[in-house]
Protein backbone atom coordinates (compact mmCIF):
# COMPACT_ATOMS: atom_id res chain seq x y z
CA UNK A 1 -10.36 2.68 13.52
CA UNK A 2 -13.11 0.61 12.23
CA UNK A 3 -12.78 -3.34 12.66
CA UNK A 4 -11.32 -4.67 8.89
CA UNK A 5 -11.09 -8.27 7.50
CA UNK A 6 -8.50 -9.99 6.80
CA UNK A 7 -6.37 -9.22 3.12
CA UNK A 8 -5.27 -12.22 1.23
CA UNK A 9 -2.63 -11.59 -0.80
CA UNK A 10 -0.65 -14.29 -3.09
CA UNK A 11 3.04 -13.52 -4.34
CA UNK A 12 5.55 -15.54 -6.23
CA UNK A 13 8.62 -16.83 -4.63
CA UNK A 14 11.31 -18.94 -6.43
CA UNK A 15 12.22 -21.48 -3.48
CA UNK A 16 9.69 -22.21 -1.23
CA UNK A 17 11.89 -24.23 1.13
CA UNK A 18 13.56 -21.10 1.62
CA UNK A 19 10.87 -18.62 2.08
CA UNK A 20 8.45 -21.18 3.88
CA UNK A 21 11.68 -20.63 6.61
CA UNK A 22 11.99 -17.01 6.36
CA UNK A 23 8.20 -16.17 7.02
CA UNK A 24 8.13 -19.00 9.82
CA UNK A 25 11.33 -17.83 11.15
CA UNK A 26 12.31 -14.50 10.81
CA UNK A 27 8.96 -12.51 10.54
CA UNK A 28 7.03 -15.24 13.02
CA UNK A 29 4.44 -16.70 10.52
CA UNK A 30 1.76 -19.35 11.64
CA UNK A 31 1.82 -21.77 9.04
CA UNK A 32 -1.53 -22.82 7.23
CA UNK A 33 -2.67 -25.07 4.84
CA UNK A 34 0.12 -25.55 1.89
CA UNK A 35 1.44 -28.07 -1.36
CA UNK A 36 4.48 -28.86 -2.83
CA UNK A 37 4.21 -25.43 -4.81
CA UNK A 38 2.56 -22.92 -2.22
CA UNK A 39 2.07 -22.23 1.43
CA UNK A 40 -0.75 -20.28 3.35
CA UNK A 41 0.67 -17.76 6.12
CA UNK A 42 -0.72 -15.90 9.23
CA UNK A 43 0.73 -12.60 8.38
CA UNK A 44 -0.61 -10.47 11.73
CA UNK A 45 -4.43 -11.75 11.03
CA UNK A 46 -3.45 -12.09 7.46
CA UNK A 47 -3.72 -14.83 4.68
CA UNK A 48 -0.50 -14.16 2.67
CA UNK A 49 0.37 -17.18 0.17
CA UNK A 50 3.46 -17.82 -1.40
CA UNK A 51 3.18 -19.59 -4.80
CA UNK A 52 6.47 -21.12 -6.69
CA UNK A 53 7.79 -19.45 -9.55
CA UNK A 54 10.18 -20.07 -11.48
CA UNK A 55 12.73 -17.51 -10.80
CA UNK A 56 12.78 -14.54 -12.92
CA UNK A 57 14.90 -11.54 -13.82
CA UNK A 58 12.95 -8.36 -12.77
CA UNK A 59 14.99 -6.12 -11.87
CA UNK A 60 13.11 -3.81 -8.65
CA UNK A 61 11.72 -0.67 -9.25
CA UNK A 62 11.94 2.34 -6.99
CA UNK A 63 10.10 5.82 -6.56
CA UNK A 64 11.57 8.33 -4.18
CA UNK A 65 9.63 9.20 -1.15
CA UNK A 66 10.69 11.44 1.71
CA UNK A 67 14.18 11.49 0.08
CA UNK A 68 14.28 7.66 -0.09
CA UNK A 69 14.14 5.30 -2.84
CA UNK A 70 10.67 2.79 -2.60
CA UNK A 71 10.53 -0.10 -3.83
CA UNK A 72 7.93 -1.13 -5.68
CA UNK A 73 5.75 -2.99 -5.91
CA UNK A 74 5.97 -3.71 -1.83
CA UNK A 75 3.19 -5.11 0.48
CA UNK A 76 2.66 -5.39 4.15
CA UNK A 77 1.32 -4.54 7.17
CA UNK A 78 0.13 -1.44 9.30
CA UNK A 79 0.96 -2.36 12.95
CA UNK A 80 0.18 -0.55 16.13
CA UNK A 81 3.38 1.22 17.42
CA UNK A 82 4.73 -0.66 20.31
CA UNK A 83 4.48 -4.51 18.06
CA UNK A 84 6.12 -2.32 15.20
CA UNK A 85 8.94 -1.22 17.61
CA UNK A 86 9.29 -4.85 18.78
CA UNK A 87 9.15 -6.24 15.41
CA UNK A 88 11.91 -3.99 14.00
CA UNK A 89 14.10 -4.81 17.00
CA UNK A 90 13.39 -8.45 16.43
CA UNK A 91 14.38 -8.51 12.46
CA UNK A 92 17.55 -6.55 13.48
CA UNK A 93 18.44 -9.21 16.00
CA UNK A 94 18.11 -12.20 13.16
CA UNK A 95 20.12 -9.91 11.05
CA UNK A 96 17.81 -9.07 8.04
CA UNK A 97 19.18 -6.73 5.70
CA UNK A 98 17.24 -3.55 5.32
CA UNK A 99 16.49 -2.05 2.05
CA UNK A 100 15.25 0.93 4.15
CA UNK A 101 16.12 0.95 7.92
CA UNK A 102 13.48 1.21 10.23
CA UNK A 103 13.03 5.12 10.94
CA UNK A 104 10.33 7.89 11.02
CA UNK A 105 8.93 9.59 7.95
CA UNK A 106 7.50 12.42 7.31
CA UNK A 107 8.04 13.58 10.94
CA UNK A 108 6.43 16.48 12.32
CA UNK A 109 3.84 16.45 9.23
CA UNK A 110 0.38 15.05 8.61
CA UNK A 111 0.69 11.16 8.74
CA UNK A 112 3.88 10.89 10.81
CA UNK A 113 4.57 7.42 10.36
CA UNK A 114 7.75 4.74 11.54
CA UNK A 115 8.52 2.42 8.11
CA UNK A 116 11.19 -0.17 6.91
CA UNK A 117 11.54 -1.88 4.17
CA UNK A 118 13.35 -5.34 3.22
CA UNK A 119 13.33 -8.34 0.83
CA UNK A 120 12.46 -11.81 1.25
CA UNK A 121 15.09 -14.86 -0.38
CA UNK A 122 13.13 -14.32 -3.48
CA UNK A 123 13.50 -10.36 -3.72
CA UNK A 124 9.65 -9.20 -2.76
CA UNK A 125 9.87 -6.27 -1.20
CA UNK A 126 8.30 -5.74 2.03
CA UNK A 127 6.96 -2.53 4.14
CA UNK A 128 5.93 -2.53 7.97
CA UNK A 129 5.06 1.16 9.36
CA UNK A 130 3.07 2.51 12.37
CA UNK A 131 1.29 5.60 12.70
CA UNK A 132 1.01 6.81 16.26
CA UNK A 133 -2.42 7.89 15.32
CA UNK A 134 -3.95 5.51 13.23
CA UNK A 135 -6.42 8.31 12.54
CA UNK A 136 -3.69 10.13 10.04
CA UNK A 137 -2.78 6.97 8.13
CA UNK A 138 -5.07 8.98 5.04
CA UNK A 139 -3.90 11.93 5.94
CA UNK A 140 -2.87 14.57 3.37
């Protein structure tokens, strides 16, 4: 895989006292730079910013996907297998509730991949997967 920069990626949350602790906490978040209304995170090499919004009513959207319903819109990270086997072990332990449980889709096809999906305290919707080979992450 070729070397990539870092995303940056800035979502609305509706406490930030709340999610500053859930990032630092649960998913292990250096802290950056941050306000009385947003805060700059290390998410695994990248700049992920969560921005105070007043809380709103949007009710999540899904799309079904290997007989399981996405949410959407979702975000996160691609990370190499063993640190995503760690990391899911690691949210189970702190007891975050899964929206998906960590498992493996699409097994035995093109772009085999291990996914979960959960929520932060303001209801963003979060994926982590793994490909074993990073080389079918495009893969039809």
């Amino acid at each position: 895989m070729k070397n990539l920069t870092p995303f940056h990626l800035a979502i609305p949350v509706n406490n930030i006292p709340k999610c500053r602790i859930f990032y630092k906490e649960i998913l292990g978040c250096k802290e950056g730079r941050s306000s009385d209304n947003w805060v700059d995170f290390d998410l695994f090499g990248h700049q992920l910013v969560i921005h105070y919004q007043k809380e709103n009513n949007k009710n999540l959207h899904t799309n079904p996907v290997d007989g399981k319903d996405v949410p959407v819109p979702h975000f996160g990270v691609v990370l190499e297998w063993g640190m995503f086997k760690r990391f899911s072990l690691k949210l189970e332990k702190k007891g975050v509730e899964f929206i998906i449980k960590p498992y493996i889709r699409f097994k035995g096809e093109p772009g085999e991949q291990a996914t979960m999906f959960f929520k932060d305290p303001s209801g963003n919707a979060l994926e982590f997967k793994s490909f074993k080979d990073f080389s079918q992450i495009f893969e039809k």
